[in-house]
N, C-alpha and C. Protein backbone atom coordinates (compact mmCIF):
# COMPACT_ATOMS: atom_id res chain seq x y z
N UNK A 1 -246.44 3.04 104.09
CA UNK A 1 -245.36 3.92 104.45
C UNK A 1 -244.56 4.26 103.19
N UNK A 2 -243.98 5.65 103.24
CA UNK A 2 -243.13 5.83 102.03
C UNK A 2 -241.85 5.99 102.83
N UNK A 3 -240.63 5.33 101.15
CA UNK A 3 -239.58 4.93 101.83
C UNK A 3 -238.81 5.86 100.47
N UNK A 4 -237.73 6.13 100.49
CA UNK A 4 -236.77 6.69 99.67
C UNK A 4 -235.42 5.80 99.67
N UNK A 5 -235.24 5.44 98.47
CA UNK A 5 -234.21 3.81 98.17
C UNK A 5 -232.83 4.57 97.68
N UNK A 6 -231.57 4.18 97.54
CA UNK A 6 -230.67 4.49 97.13
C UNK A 6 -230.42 3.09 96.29
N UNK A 7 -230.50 2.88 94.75
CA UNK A 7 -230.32 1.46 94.51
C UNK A 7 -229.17 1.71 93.23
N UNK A 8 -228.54 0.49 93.26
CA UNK A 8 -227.30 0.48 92.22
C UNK A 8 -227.35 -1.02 91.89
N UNK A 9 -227.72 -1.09 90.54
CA UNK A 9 -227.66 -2.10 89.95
C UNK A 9 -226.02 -2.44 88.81
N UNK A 10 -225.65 -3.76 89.33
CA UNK A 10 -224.50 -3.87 88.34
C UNK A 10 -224.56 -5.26 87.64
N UNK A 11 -224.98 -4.60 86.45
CA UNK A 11 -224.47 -5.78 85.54
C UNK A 11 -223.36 -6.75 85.14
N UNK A 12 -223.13 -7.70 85.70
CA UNK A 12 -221.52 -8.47 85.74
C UNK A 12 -221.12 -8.50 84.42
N UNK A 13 -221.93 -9.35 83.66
CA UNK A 13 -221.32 -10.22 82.93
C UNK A 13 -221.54 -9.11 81.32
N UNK A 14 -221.98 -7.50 81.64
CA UNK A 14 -222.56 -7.01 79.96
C UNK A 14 -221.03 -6.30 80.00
N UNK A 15 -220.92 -5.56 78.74
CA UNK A 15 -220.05 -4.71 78.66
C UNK A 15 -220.74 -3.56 78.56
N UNK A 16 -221.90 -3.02 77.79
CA UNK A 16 -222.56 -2.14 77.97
C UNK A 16 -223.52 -1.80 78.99
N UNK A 17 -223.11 -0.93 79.93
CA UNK A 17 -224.16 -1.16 81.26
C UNK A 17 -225.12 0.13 81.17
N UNK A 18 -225.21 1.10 80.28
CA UNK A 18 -226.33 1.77 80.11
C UNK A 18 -227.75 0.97 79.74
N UNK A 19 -227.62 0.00 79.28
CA UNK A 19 -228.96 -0.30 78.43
C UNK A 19 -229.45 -1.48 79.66
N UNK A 20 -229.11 -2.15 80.87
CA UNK A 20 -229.37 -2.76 81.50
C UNK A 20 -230.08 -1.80 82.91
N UNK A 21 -229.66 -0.58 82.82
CA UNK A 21 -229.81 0.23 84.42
C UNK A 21 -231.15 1.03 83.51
N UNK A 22 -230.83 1.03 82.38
CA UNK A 22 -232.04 1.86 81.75
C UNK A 22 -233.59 0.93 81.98
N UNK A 23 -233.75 0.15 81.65
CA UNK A 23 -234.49 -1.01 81.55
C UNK A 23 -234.65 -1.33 82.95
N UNK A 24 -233.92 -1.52 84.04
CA UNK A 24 -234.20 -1.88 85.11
C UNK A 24 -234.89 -0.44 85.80
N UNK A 25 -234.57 0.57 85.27
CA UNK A 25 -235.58 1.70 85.84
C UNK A 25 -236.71 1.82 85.65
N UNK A 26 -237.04 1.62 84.04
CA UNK A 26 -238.26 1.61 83.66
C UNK A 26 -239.35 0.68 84.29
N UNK A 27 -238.57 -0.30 84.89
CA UNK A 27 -239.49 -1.58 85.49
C UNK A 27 -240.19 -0.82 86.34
N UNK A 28 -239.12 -0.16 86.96
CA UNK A 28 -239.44 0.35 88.01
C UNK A 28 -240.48 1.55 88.61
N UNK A 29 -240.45 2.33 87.36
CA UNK A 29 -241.47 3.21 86.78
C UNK A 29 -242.76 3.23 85.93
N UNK A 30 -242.63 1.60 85.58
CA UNK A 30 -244.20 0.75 85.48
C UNK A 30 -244.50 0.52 86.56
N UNK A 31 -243.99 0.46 87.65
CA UNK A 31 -244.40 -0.16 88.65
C UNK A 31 -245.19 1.21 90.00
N UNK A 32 -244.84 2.25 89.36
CA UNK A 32 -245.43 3.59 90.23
C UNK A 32 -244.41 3.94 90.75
N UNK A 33 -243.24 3.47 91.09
CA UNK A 33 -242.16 4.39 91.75
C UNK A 33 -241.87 5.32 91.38
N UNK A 34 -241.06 6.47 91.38
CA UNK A 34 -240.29 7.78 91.16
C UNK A 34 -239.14 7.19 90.85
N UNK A 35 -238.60 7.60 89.71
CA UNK A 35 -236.68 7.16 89.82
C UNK A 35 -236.10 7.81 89.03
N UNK A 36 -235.02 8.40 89.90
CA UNK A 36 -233.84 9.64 89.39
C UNK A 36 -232.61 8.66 88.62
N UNK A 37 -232.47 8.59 87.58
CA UNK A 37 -230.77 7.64 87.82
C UNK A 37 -229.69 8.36 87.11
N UNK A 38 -228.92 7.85 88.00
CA UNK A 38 -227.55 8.65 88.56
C UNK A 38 -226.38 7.94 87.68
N UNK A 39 -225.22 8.69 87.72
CA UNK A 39 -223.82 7.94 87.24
C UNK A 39 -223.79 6.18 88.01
N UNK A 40 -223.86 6.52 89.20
CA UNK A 40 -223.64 5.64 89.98
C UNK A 40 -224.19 4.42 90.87
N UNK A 41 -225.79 5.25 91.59
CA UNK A 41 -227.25 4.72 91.48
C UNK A 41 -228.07 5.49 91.20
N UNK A 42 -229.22 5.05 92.00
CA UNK A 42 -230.07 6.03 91.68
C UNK A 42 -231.30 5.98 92.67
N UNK A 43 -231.90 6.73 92.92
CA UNK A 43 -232.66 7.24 93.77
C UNK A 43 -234.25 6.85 93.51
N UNK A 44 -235.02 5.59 94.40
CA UNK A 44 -236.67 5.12 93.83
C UNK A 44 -237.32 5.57 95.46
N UNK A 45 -238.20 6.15 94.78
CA UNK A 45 -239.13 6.84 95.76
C UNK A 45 -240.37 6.15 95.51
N UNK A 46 -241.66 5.97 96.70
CA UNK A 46 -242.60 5.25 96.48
C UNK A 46 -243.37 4.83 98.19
N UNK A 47 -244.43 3.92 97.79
CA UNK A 47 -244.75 3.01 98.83
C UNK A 47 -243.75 2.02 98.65
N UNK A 48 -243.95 1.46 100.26
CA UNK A 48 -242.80 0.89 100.48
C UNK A 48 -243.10 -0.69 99.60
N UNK A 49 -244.46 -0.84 99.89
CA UNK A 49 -244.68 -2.39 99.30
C UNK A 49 -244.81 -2.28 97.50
N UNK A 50 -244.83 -1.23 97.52
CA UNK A 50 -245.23 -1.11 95.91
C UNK A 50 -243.13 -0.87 95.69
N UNK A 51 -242.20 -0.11 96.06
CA UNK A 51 -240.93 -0.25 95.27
C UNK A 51 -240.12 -1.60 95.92
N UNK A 52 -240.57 -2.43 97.08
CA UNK A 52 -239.99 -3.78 96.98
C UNK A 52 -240.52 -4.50 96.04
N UNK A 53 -241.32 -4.37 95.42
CA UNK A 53 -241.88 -5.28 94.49
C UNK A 53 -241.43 -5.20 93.42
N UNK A 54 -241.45 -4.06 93.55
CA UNK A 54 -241.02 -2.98 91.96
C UNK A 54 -239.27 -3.80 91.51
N UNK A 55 -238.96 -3.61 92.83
CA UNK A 55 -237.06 -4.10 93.02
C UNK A 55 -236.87 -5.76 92.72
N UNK A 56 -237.97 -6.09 93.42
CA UNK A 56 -237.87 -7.76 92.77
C UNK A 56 -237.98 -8.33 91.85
N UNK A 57 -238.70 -7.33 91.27
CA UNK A 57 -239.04 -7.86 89.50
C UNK A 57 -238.10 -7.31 88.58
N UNK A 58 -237.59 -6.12 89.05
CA UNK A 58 -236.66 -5.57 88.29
C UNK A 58 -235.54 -6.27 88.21
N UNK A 59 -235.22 -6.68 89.53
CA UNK A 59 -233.99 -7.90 89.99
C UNK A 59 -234.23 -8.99 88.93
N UNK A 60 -235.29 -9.71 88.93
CA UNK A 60 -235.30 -10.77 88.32
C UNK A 60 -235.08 -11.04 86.72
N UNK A 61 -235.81 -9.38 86.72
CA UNK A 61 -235.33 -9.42 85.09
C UNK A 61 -234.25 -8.99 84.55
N UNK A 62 -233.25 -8.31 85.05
CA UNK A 62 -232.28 -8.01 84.89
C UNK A 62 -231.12 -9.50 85.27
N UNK A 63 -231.38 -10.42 85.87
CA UNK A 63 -230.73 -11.40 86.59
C UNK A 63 -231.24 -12.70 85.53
N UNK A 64 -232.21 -12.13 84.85
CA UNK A 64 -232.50 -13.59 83.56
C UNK A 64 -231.32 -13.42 82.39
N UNK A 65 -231.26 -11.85 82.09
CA UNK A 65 -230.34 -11.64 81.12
C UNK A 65 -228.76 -11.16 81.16
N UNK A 66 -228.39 -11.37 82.40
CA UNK A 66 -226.86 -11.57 82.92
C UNK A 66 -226.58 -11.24 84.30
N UNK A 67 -225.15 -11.64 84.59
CA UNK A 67 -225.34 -11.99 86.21
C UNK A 67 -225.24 -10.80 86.91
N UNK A 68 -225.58 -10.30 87.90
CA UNK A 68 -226.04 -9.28 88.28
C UNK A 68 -226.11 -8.87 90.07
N UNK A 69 -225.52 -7.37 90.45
CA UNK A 69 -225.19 -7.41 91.94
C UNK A 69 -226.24 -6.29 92.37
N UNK A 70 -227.11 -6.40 92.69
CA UNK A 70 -228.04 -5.33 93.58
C UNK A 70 -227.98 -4.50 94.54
N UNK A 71 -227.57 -3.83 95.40
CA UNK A 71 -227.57 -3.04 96.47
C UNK A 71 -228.77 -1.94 96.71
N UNK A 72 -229.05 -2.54 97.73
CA UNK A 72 -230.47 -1.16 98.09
C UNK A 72 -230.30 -0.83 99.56
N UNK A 73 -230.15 0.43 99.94
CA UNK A 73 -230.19 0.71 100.84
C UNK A 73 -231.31 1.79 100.90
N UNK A 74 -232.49 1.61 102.16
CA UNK A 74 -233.60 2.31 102.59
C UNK A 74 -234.21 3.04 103.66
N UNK A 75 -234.74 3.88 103.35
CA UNK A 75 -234.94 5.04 104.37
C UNK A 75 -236.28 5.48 104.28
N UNK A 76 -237.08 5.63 105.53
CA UNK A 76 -238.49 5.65 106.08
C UNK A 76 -238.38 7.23 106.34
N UNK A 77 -237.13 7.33 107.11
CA UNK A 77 -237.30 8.78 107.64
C UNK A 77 -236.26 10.49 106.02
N UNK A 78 -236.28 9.79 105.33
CA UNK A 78 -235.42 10.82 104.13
C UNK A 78 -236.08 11.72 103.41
N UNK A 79 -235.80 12.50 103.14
CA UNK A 79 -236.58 13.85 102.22
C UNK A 79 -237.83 13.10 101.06
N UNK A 80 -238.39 12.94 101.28
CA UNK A 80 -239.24 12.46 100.39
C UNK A 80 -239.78 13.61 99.32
């Protein structure tokens, strides 16, 4: 199934938060997803099992190198 994500990653503990959302996209775009990013979040398009995966690893690596708040909210039925 394809799902369309609204995700916002926040870096707690950086002061520079471009270079952490940058990097966490790219994960995400090794991983086959689509991703728009935004001021605020940003938008991963995909299979559904291929961008949870995509999100967990991205999570994790972003969460090795400072502390870190995730939000994903997902949609089966959205403009794909």
């Amino acid at each position: 199934m394809n799902v369309e994500t609204e995700v916002s990653l926040y870096p707690l503990t950086e002061v520079n938060l471009e270079h952490p959302v940058h990097d966490f996209a790219r994960i995400l775009k090794t991983h086959g997803c689509t991703v728009e990013v935004g001021p605020m979040s940003s938008i991963v398009k995909g299979e559904s099992t291929r961008v949870f995966e995509a999100l967990r690893i991205g999570y994790e690596e972003a969460a090795k190198k400072s502390g870190c708040l995730l939000l994903v909210k997902a949609c089966n039925v959205c403009p794909l």
